[in-house]
PDB file of N, CA and C in Angstrom:
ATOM      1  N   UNK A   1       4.427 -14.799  -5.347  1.00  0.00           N
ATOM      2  CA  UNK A   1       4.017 -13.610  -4.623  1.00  0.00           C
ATOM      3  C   UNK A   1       3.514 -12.575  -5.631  1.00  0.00           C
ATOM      4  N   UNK A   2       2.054 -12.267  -5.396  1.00  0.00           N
ATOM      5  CA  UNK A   2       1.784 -11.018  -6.483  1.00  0.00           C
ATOM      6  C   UNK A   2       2.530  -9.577  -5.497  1.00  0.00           C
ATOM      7  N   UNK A   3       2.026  -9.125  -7.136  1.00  0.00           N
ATOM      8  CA  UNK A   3       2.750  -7.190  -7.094  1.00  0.00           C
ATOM      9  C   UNK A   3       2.398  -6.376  -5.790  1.00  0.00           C
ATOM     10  N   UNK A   4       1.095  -6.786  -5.227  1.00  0.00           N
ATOM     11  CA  UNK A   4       0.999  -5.732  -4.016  1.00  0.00           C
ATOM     12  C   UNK A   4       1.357  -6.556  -3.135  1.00  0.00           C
ATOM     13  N   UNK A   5       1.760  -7.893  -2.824  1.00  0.00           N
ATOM     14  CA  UNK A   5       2.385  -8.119  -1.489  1.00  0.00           C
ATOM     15  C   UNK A   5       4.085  -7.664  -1.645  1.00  0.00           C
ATOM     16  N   UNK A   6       4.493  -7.409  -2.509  1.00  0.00           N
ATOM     17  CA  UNK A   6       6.253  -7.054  -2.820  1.00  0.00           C
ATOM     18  C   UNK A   6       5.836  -5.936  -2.656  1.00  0.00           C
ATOM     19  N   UNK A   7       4.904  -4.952  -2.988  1.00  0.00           N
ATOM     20  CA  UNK A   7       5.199  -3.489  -2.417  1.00  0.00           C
ATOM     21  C   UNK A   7       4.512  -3.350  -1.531  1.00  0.00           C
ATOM     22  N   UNK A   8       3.760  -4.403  -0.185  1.00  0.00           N
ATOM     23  CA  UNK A   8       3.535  -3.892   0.999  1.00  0.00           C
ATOM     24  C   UNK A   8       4.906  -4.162   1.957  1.00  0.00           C
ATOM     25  N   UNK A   9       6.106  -5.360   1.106  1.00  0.00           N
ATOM     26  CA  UNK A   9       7.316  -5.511   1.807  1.00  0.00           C
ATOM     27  C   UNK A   9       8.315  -3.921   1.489  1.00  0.00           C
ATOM     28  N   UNK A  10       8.395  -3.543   0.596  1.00  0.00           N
ATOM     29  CA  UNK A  10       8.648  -2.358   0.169  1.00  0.00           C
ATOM     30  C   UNK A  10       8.270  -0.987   1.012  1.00  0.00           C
ATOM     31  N   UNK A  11       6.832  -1.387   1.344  1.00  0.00           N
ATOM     32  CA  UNK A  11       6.284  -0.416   2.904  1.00  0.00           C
ATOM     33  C   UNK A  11       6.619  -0.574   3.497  1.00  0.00           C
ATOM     34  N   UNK A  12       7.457  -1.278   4.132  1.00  0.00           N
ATOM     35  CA  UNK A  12       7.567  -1.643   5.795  1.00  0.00           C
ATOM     36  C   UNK A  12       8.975  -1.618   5.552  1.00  0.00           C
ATOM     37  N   UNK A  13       9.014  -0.869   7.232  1.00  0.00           N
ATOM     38  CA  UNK A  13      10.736  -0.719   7.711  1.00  0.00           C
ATOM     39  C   UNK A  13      11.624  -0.152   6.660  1.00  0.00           C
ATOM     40  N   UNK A  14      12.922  -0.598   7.024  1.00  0.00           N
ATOM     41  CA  UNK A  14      14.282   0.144   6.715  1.00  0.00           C
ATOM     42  C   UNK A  14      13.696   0.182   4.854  1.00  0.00           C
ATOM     43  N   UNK A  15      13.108  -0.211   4.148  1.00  0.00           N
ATOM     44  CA  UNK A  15      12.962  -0.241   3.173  1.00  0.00           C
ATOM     45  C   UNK A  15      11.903   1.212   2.502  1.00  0.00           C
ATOM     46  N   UNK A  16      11.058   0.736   3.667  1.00  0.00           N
ATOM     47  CA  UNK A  16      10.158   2.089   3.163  1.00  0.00           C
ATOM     48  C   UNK A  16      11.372   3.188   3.713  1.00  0.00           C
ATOM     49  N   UNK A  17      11.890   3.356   4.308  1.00  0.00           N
ATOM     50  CA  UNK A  17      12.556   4.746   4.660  1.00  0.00           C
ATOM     51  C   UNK A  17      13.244   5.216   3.355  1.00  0.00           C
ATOM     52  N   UNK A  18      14.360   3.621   2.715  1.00  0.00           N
ATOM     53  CA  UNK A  18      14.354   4.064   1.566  1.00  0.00           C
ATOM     54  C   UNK A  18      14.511   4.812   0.146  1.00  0.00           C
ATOM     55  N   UNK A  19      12.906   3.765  -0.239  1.00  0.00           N
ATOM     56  CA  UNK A  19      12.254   4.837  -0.802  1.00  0.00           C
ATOM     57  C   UNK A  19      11.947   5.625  -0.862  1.00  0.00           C
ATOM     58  N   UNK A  20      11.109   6.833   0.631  1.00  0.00           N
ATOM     59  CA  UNK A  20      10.728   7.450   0.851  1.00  0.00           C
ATOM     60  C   UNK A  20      12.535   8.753   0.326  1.00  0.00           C
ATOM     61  N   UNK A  21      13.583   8.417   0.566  1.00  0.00           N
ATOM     62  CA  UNK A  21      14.515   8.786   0.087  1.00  0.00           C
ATOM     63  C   UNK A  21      15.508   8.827  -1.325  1.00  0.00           C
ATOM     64  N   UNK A  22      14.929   8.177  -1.756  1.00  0.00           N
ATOM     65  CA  UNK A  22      14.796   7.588  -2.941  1.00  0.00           C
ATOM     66  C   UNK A  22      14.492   8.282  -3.532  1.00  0.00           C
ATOM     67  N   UNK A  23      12.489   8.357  -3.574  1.00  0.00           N
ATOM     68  CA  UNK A  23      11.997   9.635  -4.264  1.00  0.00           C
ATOM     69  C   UNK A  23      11.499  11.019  -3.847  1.00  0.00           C
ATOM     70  N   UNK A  24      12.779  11.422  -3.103  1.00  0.00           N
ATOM     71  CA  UNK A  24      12.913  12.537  -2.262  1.00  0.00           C
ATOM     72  C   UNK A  24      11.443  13.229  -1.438  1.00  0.00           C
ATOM     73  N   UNK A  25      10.903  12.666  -0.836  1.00  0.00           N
ATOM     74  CA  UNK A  25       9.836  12.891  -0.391  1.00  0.00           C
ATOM     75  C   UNK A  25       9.836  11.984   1.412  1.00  0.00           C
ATOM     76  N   UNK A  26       8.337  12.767   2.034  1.00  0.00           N
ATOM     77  CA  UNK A  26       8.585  12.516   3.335  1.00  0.00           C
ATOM     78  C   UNK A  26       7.154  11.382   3.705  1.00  0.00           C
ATOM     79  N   UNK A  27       7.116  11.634   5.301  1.00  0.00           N
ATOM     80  CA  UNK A  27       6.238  10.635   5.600  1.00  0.00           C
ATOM     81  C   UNK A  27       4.709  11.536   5.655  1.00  0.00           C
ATOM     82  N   UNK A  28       4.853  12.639   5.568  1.00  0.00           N
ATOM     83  CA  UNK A  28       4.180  13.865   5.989  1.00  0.00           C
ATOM     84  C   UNK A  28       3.513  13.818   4.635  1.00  0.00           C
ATOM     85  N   UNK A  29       4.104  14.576   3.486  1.00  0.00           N
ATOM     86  CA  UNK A  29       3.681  14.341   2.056  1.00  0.00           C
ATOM     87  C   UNK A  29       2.829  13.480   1.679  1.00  0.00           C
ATOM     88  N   UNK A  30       3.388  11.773   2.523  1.00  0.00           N
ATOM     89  CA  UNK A  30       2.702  10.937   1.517  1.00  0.00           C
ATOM     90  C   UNK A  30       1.346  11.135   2.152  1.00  0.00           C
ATOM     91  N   UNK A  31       1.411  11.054   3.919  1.00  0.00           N
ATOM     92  CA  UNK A  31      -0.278  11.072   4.332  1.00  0.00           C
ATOM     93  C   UNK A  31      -0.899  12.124   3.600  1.00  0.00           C
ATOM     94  N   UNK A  32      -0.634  12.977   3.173  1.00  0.00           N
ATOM     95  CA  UNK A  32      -1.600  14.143   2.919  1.00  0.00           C
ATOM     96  C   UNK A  32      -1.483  13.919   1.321  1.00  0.00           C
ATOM     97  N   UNK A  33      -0.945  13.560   0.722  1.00  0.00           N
ATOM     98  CA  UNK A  33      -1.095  13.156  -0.607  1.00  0.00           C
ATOM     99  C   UNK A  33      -2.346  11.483  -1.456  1.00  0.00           C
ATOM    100  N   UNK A  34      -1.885  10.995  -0.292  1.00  0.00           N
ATOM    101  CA  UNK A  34      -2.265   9.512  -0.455  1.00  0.00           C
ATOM    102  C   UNK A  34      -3.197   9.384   0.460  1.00  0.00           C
ATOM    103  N   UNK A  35      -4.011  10.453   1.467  1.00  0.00           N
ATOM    104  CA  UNK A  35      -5.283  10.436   2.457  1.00  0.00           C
ATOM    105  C   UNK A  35      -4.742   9.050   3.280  1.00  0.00           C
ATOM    106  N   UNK A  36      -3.621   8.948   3.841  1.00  0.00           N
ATOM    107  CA  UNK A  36      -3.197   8.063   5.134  1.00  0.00           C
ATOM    108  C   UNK A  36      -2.454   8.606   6.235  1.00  0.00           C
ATOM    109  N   UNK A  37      -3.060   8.312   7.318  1.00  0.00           N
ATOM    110  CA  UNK A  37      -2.786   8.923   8.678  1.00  0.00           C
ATOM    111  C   UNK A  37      -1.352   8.632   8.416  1.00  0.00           C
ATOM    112  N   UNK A  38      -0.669   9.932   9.080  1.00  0.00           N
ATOM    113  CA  UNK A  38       0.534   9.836   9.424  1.00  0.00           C
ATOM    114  C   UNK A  38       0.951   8.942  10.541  1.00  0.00           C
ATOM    115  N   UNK A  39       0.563   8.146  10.984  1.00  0.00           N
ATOM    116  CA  UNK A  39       0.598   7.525  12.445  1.00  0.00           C
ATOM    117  C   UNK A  39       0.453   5.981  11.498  1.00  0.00           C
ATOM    118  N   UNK A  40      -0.230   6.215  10.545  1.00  0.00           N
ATOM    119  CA  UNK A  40      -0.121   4.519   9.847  1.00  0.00           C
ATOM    120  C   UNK A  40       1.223   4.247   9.381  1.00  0.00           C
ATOM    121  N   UNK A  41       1.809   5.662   8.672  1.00  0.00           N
ATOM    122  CA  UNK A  41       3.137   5.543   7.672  1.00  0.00           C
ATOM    123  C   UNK A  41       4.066   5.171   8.851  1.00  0.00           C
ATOM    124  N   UNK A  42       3.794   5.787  10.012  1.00  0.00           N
ATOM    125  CA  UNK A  42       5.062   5.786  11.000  1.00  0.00           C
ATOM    126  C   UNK A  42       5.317   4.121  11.814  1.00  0.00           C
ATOM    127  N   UNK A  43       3.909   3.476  11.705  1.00  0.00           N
ATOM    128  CA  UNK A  43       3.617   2.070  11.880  1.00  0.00           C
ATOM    129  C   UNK A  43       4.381   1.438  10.767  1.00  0.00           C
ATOM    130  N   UNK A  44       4.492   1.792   9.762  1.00  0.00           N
ATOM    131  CA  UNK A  44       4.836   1.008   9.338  1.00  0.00           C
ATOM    132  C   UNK A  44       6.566   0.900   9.208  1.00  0.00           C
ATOM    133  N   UNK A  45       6.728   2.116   9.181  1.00  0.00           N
ATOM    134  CA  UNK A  45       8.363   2.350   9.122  1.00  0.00           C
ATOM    135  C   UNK A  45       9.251   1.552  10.580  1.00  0.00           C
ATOM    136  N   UNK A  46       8.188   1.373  11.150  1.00  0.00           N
ATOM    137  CA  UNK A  46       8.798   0.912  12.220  1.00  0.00           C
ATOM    138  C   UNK A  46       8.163  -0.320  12.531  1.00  0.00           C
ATOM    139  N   UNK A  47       7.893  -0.879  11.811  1.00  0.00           N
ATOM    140  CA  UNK A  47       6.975  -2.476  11.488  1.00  0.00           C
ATOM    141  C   UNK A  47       6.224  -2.998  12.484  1.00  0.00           C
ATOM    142  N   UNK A  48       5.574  -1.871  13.065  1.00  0.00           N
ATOM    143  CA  UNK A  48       4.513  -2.011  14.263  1.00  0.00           C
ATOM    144  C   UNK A  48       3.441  -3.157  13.350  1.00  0.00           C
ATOM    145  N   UNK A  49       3.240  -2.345  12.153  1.00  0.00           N
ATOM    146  CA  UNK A  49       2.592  -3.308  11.476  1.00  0.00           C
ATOM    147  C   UNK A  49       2.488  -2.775  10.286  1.00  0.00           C
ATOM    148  N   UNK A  50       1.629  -3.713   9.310  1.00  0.00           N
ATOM    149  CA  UNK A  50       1.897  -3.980   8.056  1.00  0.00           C
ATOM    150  C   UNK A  50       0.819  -2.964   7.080  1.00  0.00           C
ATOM    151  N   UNK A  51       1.155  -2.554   6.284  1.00  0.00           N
ATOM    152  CA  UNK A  51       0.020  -1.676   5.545  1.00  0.00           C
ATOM    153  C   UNK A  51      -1.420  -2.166   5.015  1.00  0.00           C
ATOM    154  N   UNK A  52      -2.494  -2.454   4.965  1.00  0.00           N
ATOM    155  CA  UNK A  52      -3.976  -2.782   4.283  1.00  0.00           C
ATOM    156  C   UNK A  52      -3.792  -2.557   2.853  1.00  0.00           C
ATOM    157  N   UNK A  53      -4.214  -3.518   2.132  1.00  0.00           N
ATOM    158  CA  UNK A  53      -4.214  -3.168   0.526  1.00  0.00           C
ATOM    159  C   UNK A  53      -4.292  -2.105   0.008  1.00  0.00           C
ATOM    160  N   UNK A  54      -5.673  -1.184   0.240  1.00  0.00           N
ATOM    161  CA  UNK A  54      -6.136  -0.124   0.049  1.00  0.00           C
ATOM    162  C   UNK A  54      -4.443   0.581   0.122  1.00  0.00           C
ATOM    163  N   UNK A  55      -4.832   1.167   1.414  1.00  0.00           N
ATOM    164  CA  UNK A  55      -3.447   1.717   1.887  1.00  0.00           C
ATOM    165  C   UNK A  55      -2.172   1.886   0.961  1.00  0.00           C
ATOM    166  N   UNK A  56      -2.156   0.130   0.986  1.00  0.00           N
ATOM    167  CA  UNK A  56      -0.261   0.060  -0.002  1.00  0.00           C
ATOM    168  C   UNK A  56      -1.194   0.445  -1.386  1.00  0.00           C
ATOM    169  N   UNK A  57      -1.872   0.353  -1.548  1.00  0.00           N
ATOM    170  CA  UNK A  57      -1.888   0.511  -3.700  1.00  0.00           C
ATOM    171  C   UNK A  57      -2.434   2.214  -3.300  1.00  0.00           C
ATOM    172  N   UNK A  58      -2.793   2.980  -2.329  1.00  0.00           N
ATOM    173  CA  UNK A  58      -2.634   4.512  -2.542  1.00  0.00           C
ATOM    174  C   UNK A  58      -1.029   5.314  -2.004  1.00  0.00           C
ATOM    175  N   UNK A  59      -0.208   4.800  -1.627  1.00  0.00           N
ATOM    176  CA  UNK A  59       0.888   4.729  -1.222  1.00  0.00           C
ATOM    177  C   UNK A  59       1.559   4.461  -2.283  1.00  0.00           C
ATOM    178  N   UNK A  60       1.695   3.441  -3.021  1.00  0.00           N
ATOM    179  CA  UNK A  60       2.210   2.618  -3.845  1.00  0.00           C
ATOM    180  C   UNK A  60       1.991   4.026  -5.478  1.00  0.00           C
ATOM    181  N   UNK A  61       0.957   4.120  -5.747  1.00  0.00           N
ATOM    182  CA  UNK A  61       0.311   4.594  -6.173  1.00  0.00           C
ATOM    183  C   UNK A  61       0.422   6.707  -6.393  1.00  0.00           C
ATOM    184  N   UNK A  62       0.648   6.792  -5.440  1.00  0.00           N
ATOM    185  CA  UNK A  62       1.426   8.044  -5.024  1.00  0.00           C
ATOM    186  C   UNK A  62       3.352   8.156  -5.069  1.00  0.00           C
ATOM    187  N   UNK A  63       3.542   7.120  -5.123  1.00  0.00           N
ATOM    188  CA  UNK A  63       5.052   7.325  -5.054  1.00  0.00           C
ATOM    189  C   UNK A  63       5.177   6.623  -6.311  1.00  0.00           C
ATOM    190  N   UNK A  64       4.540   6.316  -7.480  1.00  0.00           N
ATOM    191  CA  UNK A  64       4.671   5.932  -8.613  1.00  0.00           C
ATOM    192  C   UNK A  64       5.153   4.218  -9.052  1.00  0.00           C
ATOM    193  N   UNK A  65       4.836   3.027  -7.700  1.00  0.00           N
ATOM    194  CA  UNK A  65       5.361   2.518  -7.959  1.00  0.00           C
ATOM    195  C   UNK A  65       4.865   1.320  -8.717  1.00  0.00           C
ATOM    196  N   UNK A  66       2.972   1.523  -8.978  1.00  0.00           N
ATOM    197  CA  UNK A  66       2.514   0.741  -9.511  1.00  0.00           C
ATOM    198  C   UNK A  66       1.507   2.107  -9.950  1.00  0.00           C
ATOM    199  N   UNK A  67       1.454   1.487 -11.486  1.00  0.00           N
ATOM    200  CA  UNK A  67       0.260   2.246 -12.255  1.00  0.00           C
ATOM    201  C   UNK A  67      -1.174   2.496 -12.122  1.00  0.00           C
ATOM    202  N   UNK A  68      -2.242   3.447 -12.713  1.00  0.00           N
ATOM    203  CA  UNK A  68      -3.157   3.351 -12.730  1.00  0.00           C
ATOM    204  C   UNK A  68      -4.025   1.648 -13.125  1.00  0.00           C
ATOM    205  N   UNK A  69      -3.336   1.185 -14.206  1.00  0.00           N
ATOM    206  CA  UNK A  69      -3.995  -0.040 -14.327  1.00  0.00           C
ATOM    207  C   UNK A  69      -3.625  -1.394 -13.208  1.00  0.00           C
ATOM    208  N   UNK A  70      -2.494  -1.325 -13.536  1.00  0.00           N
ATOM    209  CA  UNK A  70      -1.952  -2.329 -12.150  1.00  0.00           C
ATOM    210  C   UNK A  70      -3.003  -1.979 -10.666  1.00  0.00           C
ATOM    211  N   UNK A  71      -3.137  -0.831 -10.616  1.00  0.00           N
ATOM    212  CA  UNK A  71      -3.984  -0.683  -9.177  1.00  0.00           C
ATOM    213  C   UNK A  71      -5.642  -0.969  -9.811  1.00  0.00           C
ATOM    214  N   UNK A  72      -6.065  -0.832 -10.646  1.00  0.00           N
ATOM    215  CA  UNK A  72      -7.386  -1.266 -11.271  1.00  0.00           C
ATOM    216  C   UNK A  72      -7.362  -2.653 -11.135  1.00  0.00           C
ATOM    217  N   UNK A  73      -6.128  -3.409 -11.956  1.00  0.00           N
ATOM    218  CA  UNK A  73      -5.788  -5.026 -11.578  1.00  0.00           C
ATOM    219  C   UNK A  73      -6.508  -5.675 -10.196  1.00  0.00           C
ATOM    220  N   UNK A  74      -5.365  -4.639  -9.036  1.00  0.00           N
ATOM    221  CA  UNK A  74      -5.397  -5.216  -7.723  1.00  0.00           C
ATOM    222  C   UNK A  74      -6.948  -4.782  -6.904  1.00  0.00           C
ATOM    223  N   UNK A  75      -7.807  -3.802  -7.309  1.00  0.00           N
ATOM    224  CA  UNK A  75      -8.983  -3.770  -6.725  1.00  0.00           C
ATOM    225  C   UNK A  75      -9.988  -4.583  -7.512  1.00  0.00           C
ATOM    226  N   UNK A  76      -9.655  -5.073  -8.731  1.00  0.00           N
ATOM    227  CA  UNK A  76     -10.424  -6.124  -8.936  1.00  0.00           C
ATOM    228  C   UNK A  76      -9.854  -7.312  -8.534  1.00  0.00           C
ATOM    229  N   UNK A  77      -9.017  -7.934  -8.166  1.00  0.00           N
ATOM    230  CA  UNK A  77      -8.716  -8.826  -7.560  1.00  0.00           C
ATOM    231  C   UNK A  77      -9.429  -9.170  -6.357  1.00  0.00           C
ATOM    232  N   UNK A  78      -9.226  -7.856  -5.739  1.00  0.00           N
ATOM    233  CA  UNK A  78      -9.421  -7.932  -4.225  1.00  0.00           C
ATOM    234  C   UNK A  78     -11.374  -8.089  -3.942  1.00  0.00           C
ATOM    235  N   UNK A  79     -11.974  -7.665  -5.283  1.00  0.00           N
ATOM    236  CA  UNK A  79     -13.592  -7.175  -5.291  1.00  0.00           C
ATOM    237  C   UNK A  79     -13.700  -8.548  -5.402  1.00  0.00           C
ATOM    238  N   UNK A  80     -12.905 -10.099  -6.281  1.00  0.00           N
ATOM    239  CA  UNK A  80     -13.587 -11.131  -6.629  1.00  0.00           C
ATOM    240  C   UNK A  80     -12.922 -12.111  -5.472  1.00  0.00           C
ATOM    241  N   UNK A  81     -12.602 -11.741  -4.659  1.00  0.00           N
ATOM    242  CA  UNK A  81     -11.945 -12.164  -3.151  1.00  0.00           C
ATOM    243  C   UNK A  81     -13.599 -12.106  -2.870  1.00  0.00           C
ATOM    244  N   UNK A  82     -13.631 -11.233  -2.279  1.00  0.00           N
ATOM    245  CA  UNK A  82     -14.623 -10.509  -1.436  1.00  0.00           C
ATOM    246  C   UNK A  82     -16.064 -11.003  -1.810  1.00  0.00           C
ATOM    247  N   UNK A  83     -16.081 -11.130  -3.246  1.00  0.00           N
ATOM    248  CA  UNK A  83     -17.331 -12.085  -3.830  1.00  0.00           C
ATOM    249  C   UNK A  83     -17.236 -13.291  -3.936  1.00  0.00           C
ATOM    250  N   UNK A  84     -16.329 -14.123  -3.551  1.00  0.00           N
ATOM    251  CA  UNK A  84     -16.412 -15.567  -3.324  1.00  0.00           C
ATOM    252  C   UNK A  84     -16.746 -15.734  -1.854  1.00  0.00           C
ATOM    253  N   UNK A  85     -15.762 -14.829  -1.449  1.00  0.00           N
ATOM    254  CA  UNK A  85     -16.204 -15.146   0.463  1.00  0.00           C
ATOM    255  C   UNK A  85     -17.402 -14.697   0.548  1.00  0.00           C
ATOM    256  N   UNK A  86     -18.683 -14.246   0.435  1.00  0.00           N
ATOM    257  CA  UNK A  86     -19.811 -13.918   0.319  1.00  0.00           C
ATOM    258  C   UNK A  86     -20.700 -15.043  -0.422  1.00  0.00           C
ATOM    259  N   UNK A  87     -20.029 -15.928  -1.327  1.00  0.00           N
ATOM    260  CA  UNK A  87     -20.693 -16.767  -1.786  1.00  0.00           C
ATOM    261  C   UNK A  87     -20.534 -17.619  -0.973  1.00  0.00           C
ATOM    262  N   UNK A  88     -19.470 -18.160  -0.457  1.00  0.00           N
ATOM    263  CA  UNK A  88     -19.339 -18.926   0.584  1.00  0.00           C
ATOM    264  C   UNK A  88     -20.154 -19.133   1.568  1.00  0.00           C
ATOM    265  N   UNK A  89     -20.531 -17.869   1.956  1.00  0.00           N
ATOM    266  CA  UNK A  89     -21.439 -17.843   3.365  1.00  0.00           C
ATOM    267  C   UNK A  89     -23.053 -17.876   2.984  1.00  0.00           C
ATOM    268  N   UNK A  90     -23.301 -17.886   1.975  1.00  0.00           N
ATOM    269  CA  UNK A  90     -24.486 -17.848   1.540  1.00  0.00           C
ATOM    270  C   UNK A  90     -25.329 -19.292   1.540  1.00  0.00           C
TER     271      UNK A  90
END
């Protein structure tokens, strides 16, 4: 399992609450810190559903739990995803 699927489990439910307690901060903070609807954070706390990459690595990212490079890592990961499936269809 890579690093951003353990901290999109880390997002979700009794876990994100947490953290969110953890590093004394709210659900309110993070949307307006991390540009995510408050209505996503609350999805997730309550595992309506699961966070989008983007999402968890600015989340993630805001609450310090993966670095500037680690999140450079995971959007290049995600860019040579995205360029194979494009080659694919070609």
């Amino acid at each position: 399992m890579n690093k951003l699927n353990r901290i999109k489990k880390w997002l979700s439910g009794s876990s994100f609450t947490q953290l969110m307690e953890r590093e004394g901060t709210n659900k309110y903070r993070i949307a307006k810190n991390a540009d995510i609807s408050y209505q996503s954070l609350l999805n997730w706390e309550s595992c309506r559903c699961k966070p989008n990459d983007r999402s968890a690595l600015a989340v993630a990212s805001y609450l310090g739990l993966i670095s500037n490079d680690d999140q450079i890592i995971e959007l290049e990961r995600e860019a040579n995803e995205i360029k194979s499936k494009l080659a694919r269809l070609k």
